[in-house]
N, C-alpha and C. Protein backbone atom coordinates (compact mmCIF):
# COMPACT_ATOMS: atom_id res chain seq x y z
N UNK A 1 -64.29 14.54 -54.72
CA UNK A 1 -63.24 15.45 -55.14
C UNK A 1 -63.56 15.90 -56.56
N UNK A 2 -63.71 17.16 -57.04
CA UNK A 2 -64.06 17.67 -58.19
C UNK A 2 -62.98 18.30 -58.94
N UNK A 3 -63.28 17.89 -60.19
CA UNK A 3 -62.17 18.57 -61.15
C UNK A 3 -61.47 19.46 -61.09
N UNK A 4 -60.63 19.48 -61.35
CA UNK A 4 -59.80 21.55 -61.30
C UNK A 4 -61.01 21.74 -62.66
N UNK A 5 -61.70 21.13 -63.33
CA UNK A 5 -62.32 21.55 -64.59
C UNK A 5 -63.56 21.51 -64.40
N UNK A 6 -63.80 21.28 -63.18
CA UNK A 6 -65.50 21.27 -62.87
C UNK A 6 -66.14 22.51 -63.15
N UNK A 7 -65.48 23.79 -63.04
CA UNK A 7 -65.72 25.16 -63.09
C UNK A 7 -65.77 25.42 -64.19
N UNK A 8 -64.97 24.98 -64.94
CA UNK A 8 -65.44 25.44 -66.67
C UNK A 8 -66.24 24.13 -67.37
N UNK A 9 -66.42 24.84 -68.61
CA UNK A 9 -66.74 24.11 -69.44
C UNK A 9 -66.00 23.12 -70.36
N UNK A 10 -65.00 23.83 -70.76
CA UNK A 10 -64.16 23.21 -71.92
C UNK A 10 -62.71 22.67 -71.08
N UNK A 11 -62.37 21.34 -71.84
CA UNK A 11 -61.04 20.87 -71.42
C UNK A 11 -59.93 20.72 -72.48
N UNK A 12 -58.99 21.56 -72.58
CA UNK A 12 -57.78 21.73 -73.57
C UNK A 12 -56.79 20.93 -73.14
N UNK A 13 -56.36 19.90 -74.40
CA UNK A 13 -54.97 19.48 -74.74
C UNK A 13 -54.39 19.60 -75.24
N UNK A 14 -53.12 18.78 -75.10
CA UNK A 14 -52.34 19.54 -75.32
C UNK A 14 -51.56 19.12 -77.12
N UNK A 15 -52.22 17.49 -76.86
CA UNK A 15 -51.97 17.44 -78.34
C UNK A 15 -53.18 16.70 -78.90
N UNK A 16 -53.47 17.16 -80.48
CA UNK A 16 -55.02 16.76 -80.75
C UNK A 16 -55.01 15.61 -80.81
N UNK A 17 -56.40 15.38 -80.58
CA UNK A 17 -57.24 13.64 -80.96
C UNK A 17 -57.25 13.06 -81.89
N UNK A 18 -57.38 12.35 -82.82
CA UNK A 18 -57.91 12.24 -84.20
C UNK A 18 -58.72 11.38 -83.97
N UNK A 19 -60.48 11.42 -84.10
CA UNK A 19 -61.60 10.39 -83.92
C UNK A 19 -61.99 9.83 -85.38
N UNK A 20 -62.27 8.89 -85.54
CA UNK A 20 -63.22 8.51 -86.82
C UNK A 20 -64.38 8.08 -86.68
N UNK A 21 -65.26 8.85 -87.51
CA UNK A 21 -67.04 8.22 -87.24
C UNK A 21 -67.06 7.08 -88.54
N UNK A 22 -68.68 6.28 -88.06
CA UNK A 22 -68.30 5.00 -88.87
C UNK A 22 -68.28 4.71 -90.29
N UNK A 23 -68.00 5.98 -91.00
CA UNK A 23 -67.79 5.51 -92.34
C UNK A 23 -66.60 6.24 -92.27
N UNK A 24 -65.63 6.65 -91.61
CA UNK A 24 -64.19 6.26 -91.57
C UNK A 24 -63.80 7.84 -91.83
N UNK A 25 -64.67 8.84 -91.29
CA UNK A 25 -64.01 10.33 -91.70
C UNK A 25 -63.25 10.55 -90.25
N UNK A 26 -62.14 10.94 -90.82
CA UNK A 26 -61.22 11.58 -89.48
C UNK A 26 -61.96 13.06 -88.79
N UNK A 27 -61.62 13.29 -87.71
CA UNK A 27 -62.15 14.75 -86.82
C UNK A 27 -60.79 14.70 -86.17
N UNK A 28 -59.98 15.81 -85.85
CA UNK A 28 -58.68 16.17 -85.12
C UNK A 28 -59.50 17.41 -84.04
N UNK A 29 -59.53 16.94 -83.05
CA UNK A 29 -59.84 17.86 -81.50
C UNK A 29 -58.61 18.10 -80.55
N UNK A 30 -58.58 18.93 -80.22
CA UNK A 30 -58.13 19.27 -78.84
C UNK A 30 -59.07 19.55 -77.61
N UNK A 31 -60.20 19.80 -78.05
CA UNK A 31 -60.90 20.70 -76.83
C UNK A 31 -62.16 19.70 -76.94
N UNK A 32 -62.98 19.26 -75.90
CA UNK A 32 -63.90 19.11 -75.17
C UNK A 32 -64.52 20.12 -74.05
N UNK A 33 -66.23 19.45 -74.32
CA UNK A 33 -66.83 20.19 -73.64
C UNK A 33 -68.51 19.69 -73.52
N UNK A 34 -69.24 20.30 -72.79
CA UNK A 34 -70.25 20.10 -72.08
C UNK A 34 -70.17 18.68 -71.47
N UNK A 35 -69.34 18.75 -69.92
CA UNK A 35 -69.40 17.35 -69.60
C UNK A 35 -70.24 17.01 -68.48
N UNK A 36 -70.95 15.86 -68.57
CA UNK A 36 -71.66 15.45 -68.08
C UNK A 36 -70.79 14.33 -66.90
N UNK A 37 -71.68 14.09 -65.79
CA UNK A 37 -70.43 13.17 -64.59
C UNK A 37 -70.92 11.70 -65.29
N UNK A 38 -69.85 10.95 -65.32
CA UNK A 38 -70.30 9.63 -65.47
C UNK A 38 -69.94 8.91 -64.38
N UNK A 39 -69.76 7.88 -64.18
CA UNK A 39 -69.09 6.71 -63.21
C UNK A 39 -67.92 7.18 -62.51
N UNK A 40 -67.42 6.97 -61.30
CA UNK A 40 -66.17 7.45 -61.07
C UNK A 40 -65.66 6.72 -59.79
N UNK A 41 -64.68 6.44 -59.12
CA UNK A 41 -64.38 5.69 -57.88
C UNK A 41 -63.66 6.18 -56.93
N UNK A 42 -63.03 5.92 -55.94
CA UNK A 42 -61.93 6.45 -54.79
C UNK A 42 -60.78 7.55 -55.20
N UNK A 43 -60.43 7.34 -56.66
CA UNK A 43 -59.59 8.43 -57.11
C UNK A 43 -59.92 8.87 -58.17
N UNK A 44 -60.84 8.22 -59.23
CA UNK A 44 -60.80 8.70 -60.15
C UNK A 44 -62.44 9.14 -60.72
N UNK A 45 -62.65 10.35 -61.20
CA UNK A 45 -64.14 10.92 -61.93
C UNK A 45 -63.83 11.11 -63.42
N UNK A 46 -65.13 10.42 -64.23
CA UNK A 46 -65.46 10.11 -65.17
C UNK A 46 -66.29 11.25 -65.62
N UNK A 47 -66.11 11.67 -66.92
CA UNK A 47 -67.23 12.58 -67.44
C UNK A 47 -66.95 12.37 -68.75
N UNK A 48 -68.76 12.07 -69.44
CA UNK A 48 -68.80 12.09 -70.97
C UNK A 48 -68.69 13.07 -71.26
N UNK A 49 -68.13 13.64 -72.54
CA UNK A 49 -67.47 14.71 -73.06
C UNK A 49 -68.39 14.78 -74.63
N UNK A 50 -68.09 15.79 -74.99
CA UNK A 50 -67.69 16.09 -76.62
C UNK A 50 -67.12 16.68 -77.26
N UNK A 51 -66.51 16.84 -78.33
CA UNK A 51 -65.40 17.53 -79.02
C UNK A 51 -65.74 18.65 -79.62
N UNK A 52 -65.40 19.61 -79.44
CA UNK A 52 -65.44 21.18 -79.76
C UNK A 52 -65.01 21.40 -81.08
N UNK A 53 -66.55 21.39 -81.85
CA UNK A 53 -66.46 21.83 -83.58
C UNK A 53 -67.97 21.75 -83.93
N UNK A 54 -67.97 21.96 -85.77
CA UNK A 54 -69.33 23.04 -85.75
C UNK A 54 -70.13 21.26 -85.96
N UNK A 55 -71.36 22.00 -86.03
CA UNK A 55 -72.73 21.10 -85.69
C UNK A 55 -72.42 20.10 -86.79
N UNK A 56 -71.70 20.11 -87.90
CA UNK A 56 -71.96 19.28 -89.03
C UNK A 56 -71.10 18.64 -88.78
N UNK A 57 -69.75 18.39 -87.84
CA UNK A 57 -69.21 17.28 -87.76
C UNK A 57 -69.33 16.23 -87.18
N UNK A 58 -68.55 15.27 -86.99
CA UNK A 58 -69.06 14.22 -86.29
C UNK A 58 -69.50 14.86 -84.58
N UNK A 59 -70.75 13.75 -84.21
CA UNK A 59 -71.47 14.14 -82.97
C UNK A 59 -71.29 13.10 -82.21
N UNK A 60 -69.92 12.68 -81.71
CA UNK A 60 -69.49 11.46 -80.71
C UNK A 60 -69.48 12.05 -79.47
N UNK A 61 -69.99 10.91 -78.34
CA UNK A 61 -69.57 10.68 -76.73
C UNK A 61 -68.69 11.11 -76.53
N UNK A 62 -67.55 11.37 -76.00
CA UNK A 62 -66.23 10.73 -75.60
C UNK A 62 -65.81 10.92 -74.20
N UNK A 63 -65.20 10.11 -73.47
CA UNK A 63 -64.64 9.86 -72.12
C UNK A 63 -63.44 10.54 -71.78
N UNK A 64 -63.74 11.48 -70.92
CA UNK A 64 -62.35 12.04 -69.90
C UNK A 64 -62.38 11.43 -68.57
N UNK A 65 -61.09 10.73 -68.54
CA UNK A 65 -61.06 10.04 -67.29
C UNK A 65 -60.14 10.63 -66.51
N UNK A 66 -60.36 11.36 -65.30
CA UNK A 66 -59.97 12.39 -64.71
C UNK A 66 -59.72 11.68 -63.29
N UNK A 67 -57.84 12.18 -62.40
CA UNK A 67 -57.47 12.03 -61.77
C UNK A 67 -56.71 12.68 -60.95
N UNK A 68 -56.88 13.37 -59.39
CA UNK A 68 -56.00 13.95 -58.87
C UNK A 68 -54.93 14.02 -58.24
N UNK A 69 -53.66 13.78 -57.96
CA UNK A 69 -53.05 12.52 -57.12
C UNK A 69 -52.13 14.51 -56.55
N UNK A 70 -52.30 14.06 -55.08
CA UNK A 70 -52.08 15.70 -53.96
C UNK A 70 -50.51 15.25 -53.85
N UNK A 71 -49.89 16.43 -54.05
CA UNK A 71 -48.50 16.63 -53.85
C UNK A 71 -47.82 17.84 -53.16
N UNK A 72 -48.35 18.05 -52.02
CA UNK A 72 -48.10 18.97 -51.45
C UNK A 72 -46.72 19.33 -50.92
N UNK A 73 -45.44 18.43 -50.90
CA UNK A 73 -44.43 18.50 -51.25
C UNK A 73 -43.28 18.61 -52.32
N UNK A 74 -44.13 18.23 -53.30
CA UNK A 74 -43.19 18.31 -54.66
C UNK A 74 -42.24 17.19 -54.59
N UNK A 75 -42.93 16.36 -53.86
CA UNK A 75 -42.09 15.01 -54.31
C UNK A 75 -41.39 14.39 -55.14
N UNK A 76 -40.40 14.43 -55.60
CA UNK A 76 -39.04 14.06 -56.80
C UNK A 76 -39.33 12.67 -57.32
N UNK A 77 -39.95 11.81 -56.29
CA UNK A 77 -40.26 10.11 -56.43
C UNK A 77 -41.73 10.38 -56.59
N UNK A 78 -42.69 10.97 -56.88
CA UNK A 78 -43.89 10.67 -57.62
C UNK A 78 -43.77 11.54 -58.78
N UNK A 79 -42.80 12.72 -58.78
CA UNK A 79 -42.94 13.53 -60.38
C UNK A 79 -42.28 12.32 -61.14
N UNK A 80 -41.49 11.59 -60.87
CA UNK A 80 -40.62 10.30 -61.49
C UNK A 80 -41.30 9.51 -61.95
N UNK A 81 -42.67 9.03 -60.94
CA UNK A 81 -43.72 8.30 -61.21
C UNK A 81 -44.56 8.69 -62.42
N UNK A 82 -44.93 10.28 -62.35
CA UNK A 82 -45.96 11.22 -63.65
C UNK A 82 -45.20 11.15 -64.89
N UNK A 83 -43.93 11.04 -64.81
CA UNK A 83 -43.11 10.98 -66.05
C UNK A 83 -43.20 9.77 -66.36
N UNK A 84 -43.15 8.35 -65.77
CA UNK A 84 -43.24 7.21 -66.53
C UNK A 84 -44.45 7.02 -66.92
N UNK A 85 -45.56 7.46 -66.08
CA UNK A 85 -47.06 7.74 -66.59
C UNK A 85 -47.41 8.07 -68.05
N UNK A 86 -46.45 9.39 -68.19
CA UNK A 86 -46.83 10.07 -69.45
C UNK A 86 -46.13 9.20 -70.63
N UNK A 87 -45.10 8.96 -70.29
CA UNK A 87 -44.07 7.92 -71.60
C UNK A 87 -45.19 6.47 -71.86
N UNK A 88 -46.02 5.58 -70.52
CA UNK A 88 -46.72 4.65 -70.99
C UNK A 88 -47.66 5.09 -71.94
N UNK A 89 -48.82 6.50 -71.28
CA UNK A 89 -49.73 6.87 -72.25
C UNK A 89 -49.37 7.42 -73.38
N UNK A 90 -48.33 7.75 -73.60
CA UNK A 90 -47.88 7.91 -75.35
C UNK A 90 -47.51 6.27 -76.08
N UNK A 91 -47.15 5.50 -75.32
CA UNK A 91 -46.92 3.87 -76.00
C UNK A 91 -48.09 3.95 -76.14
N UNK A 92 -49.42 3.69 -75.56
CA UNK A 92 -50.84 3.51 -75.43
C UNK A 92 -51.48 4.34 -76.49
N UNK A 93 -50.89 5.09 -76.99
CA UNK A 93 -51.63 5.92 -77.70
C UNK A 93 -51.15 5.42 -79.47
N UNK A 94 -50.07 4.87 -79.42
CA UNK A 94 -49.57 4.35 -80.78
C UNK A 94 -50.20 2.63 -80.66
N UNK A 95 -50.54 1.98 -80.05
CA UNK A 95 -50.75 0.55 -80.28
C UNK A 95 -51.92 0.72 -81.37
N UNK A 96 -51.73 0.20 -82.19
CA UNK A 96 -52.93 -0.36 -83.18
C UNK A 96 -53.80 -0.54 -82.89
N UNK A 97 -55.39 0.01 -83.67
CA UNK A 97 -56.66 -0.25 -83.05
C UNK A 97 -57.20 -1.59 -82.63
N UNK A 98 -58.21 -2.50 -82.39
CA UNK A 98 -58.37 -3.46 -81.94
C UNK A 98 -60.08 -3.30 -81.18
N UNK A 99 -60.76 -4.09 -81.92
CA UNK A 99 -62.09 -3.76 -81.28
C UNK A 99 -62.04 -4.30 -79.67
N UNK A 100 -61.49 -4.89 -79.34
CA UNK A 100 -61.80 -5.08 -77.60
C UNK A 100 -60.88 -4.22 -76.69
N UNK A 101 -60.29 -3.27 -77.20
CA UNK A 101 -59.11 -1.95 -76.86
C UNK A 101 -59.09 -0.37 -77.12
N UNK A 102 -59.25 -0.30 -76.00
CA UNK A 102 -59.86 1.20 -75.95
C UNK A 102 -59.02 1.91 -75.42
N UNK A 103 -57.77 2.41 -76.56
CA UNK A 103 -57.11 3.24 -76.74
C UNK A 103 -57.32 4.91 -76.01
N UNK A 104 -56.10 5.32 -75.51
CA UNK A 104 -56.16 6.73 -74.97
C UNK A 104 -56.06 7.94 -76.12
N UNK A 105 -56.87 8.85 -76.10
CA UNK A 105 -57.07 9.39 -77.82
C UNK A 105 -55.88 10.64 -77.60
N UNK A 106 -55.87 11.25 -76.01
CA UNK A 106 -54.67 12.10 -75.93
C UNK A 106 -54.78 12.18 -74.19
N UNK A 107 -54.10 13.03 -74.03
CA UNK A 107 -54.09 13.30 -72.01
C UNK A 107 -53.21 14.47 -71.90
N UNK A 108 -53.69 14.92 -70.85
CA UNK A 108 -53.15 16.03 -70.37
C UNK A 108 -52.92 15.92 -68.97
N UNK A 109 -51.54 16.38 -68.82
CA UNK A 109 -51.19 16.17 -67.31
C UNK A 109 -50.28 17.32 -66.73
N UNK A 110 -50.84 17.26 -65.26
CA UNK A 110 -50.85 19.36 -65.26
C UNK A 110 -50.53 19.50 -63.94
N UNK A 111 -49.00 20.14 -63.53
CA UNK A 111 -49.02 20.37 -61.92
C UNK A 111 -49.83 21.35 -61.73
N UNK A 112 -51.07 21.90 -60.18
CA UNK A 112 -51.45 22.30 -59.82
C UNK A 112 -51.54 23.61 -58.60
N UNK A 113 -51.48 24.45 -58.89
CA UNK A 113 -51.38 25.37 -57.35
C UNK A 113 -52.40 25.34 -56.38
N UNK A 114 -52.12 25.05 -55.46
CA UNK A 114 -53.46 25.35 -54.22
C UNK A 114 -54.43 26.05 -54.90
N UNK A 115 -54.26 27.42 -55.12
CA UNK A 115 -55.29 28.39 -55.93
C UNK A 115 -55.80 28.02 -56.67
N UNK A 116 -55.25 27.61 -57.51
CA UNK A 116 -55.55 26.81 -58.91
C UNK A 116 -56.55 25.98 -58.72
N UNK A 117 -56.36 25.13 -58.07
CA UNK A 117 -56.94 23.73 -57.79
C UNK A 117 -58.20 23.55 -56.49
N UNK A 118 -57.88 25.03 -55.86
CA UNK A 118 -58.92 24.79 -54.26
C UNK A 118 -58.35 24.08 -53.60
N UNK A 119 -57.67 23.27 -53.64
CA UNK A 119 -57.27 22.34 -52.54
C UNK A 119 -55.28 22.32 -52.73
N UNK A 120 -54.71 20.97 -51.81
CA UNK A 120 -53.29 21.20 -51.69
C UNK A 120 -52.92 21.33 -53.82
N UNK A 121 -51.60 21.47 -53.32
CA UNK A 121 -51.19 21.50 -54.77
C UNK A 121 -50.60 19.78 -55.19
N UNK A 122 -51.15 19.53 -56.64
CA UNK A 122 -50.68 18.66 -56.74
C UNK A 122 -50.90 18.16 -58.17
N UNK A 123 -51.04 16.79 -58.99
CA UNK A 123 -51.10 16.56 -60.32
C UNK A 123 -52.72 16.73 -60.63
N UNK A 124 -52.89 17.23 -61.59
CA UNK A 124 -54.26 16.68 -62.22
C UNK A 124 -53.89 15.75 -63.38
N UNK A 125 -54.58 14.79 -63.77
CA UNK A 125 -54.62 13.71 -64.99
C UNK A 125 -55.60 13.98 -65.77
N UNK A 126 -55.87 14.38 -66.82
CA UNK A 126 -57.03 14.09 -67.88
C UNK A 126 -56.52 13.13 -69.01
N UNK A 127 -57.49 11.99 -69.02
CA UNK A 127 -57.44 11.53 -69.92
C UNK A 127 -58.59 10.64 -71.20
N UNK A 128 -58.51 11.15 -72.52
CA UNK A 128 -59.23 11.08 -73.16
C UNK A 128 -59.22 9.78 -74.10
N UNK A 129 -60.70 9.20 -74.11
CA UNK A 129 -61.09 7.76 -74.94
C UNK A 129 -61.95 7.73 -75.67
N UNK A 130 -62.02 7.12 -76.10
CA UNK A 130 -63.72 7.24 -76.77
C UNK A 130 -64.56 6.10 -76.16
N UNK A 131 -65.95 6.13 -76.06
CA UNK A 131 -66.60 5.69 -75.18
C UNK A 131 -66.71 4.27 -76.13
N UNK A 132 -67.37 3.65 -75.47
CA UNK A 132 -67.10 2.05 -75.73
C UNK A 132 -68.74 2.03 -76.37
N UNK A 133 -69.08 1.79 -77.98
CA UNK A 133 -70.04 1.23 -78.15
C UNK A 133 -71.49 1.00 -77.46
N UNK A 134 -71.10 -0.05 -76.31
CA UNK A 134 -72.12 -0.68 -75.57
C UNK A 134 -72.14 -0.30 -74.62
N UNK A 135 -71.23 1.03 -73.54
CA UNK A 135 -70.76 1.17 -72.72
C UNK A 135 -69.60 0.44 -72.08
N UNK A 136 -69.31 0.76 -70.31
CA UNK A 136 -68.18 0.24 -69.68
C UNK A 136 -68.87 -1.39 -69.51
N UNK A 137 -67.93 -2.18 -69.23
CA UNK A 137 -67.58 -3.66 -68.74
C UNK A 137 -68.86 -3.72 -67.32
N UNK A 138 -68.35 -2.29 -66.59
CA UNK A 138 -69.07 -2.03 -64.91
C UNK A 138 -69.82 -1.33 -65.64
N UNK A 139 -70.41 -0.80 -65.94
CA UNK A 139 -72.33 -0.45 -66.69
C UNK A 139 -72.85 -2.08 -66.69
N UNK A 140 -72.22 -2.62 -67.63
CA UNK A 140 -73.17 -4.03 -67.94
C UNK A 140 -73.21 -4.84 -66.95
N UNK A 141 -72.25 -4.86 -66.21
CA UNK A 141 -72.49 -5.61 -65.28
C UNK A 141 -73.45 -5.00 -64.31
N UNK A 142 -73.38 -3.66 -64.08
CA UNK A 142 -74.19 -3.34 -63.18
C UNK A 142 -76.24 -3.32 -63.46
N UNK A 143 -76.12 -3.53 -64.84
CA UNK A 143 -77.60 -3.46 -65.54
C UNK A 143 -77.69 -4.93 -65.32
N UNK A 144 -76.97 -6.31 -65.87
CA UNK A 144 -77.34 -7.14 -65.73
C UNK A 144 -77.47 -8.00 -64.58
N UNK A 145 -76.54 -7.63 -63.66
CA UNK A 145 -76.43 -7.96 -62.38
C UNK A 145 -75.72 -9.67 -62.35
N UNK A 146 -76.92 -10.93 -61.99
CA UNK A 146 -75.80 -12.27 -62.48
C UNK A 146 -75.74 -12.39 -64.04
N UNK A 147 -74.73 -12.88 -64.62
CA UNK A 147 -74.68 -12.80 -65.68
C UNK A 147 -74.40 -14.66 -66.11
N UNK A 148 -74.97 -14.79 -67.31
CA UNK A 148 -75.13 -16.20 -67.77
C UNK A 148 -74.15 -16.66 -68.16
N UNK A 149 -73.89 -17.96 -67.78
CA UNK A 149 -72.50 -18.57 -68.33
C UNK A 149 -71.85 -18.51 -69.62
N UNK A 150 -72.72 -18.01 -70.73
CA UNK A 150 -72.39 -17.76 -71.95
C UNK A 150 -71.99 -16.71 -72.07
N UNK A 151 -72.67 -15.90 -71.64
CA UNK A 151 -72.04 -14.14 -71.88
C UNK A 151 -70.91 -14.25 -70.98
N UNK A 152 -70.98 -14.48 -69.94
CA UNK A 152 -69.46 -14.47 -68.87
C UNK A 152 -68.73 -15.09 -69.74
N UNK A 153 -68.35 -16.18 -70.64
CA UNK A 153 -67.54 -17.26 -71.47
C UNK A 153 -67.30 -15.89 -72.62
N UNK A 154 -68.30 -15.08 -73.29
CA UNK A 154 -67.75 -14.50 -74.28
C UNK A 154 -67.19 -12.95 -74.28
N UNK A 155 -67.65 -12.31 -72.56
CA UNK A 155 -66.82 -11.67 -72.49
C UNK A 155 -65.94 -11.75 -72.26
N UNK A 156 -65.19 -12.97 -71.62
CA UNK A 156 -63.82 -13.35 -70.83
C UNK A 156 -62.91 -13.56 -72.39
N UNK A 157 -63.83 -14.23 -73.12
CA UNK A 157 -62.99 -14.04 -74.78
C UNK A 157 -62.50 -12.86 -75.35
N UNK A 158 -63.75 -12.03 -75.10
CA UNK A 158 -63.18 -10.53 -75.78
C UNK A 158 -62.11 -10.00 -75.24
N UNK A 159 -61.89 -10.08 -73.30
CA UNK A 159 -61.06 -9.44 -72.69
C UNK A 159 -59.56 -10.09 -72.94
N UNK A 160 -59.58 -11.41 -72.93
CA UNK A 160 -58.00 -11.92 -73.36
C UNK A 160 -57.68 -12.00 -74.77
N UNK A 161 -59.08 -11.78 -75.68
CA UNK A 161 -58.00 -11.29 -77.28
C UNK A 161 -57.87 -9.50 -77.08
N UNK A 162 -58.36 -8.96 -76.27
CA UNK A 162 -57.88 -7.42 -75.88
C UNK A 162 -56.43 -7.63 -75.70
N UNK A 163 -56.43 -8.68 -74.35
CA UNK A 163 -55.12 -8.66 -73.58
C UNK A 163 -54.00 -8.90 -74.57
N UNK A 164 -54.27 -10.01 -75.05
CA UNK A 164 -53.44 -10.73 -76.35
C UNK A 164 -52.98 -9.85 -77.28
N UNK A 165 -53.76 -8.64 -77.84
CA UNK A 165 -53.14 -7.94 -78.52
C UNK A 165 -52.51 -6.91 -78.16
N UNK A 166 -52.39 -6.40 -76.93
CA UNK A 166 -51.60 -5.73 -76.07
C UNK A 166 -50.19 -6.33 -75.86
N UNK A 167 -50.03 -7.54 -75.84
CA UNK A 167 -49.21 -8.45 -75.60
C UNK A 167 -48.12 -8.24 -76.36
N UNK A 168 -48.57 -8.57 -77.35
CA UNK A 168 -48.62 -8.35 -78.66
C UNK A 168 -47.09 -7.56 -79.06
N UNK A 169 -48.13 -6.28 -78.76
CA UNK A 169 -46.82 -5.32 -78.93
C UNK A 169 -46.12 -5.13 -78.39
């Protein structure tokens, strides 16, 4: 299943990003572009992104994690559902940084027309991250394949002081 954005290039939100490269300069985006497919599963396609500005600013990855969910009725009990959606990813978007937490940088969420979309009418999801350092959790695992009792012991650390500080708030 391909993007309603597979056809263009650029993806507009609706409210900007603010990224920092590593000596701590802010970049404010709305728009991404030239995306490349990354990883993706049963509902959802992945594409590395980048942020739309001139050559001298920061030159980061970043992740749109893209979702279509078909509503060809206009269902009252899943727009109910997109609305609590959008209220979590704005909590998600204020939690405090945290190196094992990979914050949503903004999202855009968009009813669809048949036309619009090629297919029934229904939600599109975009949502924007910044890519993880070392890559995804499923990259490494998939490069390393069994993984050693030590690294399994210290990623299972990283993931519950993630969890922990989620908790948290």
């Amino acid at each position: 299943m391909a993007s309603v954005f597979a056809a263009r290039d650029h993806i507009h939100f609706d409210q900007p990003a603010t990224l920092k490269d590593p000596q701590g300069n802010e970049l404010v985006t709305d728009t991404v572009h030239a995306k490349i497919a990354g990883s993706g599963g049963p509902v959802t396609k992945t594409w590395i992104v980048r942020h739309v500005g001139s050559p001298s600013q920061m030159d980061a990855f970043l992740i749109v994690k893209n979702c279509y969910i078909p509503d060809p009725s206009n269902d009252a009990t899943l727009k109910k559902h997109i609305q609590n959606l959008e209220v979590k990813l704005e909590e998600l978007m204020r939690i405090p940084t945290h190196p094992n937490i990979i914050r949503p940088l903004t999202f855009k969420i968009a009813r669809g027309d048949a036309h619009e979309l090629g297919k029934d009418p229904g939600w599109q999801i975009d949502v924007l991250v910044e890519r993880a350092d070392r890559g995804s959790l499923h990259d490494a695992l998939e490069m390393t394949g069994i993984v050693d009792v030590a690294v399994g012991r210290a990623w299972a650390i990283q993931l519950l002081e993630g969890l922990g500080h989620l908790h948290r708030r």
